[in-house]
N, C-alpha and C. Protein backbone atom coordinates (compact mmCIF):
# COMPACT_ATOMS: atom_id res chain seq x y z
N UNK A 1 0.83 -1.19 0.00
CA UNK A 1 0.00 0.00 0.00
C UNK A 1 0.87 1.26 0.00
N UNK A 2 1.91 1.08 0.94
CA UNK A 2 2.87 2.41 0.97
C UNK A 2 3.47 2.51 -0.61
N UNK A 3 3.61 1.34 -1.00
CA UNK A 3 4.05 1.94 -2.49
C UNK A 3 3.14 2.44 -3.47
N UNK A 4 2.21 1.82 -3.47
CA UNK A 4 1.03 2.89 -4.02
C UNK A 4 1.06 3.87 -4.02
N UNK A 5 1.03 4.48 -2.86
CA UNK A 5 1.18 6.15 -2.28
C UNK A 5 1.83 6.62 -2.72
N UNK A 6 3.54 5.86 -2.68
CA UNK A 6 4.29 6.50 -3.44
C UNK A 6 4.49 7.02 -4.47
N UNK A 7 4.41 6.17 -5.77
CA UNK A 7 3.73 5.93 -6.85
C UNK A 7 2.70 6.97 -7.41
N UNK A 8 1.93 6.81 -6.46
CA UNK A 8 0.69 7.65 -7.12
C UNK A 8 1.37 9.58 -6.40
N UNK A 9 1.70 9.57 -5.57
CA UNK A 9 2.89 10.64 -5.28
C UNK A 9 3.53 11.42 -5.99
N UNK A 10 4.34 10.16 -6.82
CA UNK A 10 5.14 10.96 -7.99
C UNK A 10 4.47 11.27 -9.00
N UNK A 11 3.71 10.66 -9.69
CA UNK A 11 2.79 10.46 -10.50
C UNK A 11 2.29 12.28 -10.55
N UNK A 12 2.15 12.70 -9.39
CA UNK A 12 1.39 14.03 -9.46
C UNK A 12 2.22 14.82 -9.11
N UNK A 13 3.25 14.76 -8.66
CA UNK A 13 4.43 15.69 -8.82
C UNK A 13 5.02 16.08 -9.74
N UNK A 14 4.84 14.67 -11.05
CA UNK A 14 5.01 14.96 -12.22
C UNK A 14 4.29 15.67 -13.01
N UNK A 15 3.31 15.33 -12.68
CA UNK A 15 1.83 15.85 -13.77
C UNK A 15 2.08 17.49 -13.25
N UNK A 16 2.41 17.97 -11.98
CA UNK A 16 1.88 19.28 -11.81
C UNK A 16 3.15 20.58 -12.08
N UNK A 17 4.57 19.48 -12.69
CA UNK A 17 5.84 20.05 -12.97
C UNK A 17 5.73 21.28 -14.34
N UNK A 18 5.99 22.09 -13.96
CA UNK A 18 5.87 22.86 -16.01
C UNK A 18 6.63 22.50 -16.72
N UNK A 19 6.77 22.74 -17.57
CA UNK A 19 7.82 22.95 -18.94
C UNK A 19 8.09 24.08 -19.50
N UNK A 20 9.04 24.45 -19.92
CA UNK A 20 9.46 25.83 -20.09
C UNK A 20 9.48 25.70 -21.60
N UNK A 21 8.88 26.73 -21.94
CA UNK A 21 9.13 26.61 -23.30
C UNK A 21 10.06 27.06 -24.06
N UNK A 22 10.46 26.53 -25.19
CA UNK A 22 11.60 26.39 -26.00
C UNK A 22 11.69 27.66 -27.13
N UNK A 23 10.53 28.66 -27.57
CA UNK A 23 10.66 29.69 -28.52
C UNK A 23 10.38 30.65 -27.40
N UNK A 24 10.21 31.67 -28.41
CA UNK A 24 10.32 33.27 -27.93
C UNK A 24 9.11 33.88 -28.04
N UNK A 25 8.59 34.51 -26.86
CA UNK A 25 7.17 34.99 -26.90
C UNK A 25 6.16 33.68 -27.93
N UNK A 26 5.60 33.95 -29.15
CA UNK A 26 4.55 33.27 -30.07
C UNK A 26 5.53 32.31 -30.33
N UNK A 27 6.14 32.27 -30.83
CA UNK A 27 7.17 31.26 -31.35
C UNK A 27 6.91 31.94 -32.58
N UNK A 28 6.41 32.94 -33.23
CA UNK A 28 6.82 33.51 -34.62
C UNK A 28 7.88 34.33 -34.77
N UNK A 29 9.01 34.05 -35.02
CA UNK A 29 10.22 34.09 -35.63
C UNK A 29 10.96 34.15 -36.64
N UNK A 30 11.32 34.81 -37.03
CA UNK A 30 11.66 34.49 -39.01
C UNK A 30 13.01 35.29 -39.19
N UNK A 31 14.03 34.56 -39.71
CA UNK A 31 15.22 34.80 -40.13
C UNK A 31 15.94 35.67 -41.24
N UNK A 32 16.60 36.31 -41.77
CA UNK A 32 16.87 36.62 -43.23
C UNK A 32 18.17 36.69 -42.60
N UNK A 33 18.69 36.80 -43.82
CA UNK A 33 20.01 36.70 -44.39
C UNK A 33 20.52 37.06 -45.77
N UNK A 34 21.94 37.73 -45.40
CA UNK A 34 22.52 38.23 -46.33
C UNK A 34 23.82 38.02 -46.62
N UNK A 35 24.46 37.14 -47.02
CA UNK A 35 25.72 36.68 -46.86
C UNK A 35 25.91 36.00 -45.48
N UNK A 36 27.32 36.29 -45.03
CA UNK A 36 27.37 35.99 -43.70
C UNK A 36 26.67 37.00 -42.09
N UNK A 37 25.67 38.08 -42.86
CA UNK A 37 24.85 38.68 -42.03
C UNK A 37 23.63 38.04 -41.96
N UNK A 38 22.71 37.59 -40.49
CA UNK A 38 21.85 37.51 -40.56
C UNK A 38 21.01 37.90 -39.40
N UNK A 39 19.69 37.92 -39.35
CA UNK A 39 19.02 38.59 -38.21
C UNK A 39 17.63 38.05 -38.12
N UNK A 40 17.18 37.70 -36.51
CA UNK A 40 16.34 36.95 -36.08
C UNK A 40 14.98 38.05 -36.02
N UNK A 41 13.76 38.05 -36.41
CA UNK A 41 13.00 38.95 -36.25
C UNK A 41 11.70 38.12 -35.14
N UNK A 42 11.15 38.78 -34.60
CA UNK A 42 10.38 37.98 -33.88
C UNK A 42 9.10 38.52 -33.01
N UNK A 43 7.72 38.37 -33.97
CA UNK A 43 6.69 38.76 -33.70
C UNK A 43 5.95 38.48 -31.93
N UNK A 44 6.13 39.43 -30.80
CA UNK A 44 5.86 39.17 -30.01
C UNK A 44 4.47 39.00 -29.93
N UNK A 45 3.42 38.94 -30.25
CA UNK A 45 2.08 38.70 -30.51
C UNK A 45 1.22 39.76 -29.68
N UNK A 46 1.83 40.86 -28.89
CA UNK A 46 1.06 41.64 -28.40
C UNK A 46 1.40 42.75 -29.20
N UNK A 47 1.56 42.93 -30.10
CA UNK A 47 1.30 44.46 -31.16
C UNK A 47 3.10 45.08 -30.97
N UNK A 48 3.90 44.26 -30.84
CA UNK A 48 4.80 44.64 -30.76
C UNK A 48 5.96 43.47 -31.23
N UNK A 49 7.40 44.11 -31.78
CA UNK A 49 8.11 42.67 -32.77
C UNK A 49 9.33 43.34 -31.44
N UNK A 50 10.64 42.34 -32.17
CA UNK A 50 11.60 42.40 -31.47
C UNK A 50 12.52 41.59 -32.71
N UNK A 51 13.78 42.75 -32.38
CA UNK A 51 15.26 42.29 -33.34
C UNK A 51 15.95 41.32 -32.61
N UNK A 52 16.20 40.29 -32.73
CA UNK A 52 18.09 39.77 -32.59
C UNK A 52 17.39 39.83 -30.54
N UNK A 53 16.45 39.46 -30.02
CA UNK A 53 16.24 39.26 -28.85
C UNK A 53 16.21 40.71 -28.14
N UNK A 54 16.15 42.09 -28.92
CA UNK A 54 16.39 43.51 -28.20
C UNK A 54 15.28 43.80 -27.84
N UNK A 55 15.01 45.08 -27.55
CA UNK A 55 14.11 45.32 -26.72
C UNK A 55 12.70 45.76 -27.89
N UNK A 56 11.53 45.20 -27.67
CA UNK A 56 10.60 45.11 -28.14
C UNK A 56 9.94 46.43 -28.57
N UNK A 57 9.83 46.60 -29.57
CA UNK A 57 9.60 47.71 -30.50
C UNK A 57 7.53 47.46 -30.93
N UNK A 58 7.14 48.89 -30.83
CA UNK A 58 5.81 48.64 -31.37
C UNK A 58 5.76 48.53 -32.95
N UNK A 59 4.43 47.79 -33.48
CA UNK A 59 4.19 48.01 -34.68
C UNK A 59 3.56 48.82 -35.02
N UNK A 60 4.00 50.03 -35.51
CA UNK A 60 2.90 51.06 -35.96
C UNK A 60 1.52 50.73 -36.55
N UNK A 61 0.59 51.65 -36.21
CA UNK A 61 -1.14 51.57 -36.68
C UNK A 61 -0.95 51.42 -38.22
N UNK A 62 -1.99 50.70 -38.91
CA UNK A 62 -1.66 50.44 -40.06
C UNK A 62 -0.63 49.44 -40.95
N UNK A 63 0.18 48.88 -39.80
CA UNK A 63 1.49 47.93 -40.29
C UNK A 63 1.10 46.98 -39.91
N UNK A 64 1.89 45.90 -40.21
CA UNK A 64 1.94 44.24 -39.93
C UNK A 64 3.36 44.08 -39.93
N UNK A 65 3.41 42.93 -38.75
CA UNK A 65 4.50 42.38 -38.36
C UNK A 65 5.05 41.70 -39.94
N UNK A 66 4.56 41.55 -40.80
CA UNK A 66 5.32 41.10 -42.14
C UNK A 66 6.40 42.45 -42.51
N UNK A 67 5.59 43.74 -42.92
CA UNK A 67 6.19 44.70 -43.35
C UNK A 67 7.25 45.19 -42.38
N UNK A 68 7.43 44.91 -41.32
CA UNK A 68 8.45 45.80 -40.39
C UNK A 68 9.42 44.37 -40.26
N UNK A 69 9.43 42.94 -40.50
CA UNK A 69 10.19 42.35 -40.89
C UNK A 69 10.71 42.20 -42.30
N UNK A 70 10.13 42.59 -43.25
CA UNK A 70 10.79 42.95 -44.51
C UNK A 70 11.17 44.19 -44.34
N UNK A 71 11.11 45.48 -43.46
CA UNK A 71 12.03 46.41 -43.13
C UNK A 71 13.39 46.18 -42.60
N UNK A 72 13.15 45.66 -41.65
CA UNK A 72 14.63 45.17 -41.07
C UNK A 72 15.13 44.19 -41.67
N UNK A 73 15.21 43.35 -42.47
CA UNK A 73 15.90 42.72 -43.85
C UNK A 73 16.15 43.56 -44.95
N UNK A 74 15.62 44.46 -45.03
CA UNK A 74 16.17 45.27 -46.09
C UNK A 74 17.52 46.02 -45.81
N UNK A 75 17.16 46.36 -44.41
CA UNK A 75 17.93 47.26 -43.93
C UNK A 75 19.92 46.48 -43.68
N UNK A 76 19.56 44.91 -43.67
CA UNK A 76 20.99 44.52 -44.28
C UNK A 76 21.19 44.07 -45.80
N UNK A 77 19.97 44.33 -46.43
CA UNK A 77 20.35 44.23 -47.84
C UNK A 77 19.76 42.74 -47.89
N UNK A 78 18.73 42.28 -47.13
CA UNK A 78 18.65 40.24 -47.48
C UNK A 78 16.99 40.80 -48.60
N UNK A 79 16.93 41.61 -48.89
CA UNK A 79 15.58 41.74 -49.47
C UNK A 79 15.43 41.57 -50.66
């Protein structure tokens, strides 16, 4: 019986453990590249993106996280 307990013990110690997740904010992310330059862009999903992990920038009214990531790819020439 005590092993039962046990058992069923871990069982829910496990179940109630988190997991950390493995992407960044949404996990929408998107890369470009230009030679040996490249740069991580990354749609934080609250109305705001982020470069290379920096500090989170808004998307202006009227924009989409597409166009301000084809901005900053342009801006090393991967466009």
């Amino acid at each position: 019986m005590k092993n039962l307990m046990y058992v069923a013990v871990c069982i829910l110690v496990l179940s109630l453990t988190a997991c950390g997740s493995d992407d960044d904010g949404n996990g929408n992310c998107r890369t470009c590249s230009n030679g040996p330059v490249s740069i991580e862009v990354c749609d934080n999903g609250d109305g705001t993106f982020s470069i290379e992990g920096g500090a989170a920038q808004d998307i202006p009214d009227g924009s989409t996280f597409d166009e301000q990531f084809n901005a900053a790819c342009a801006q090393i020439g991967a466009n």
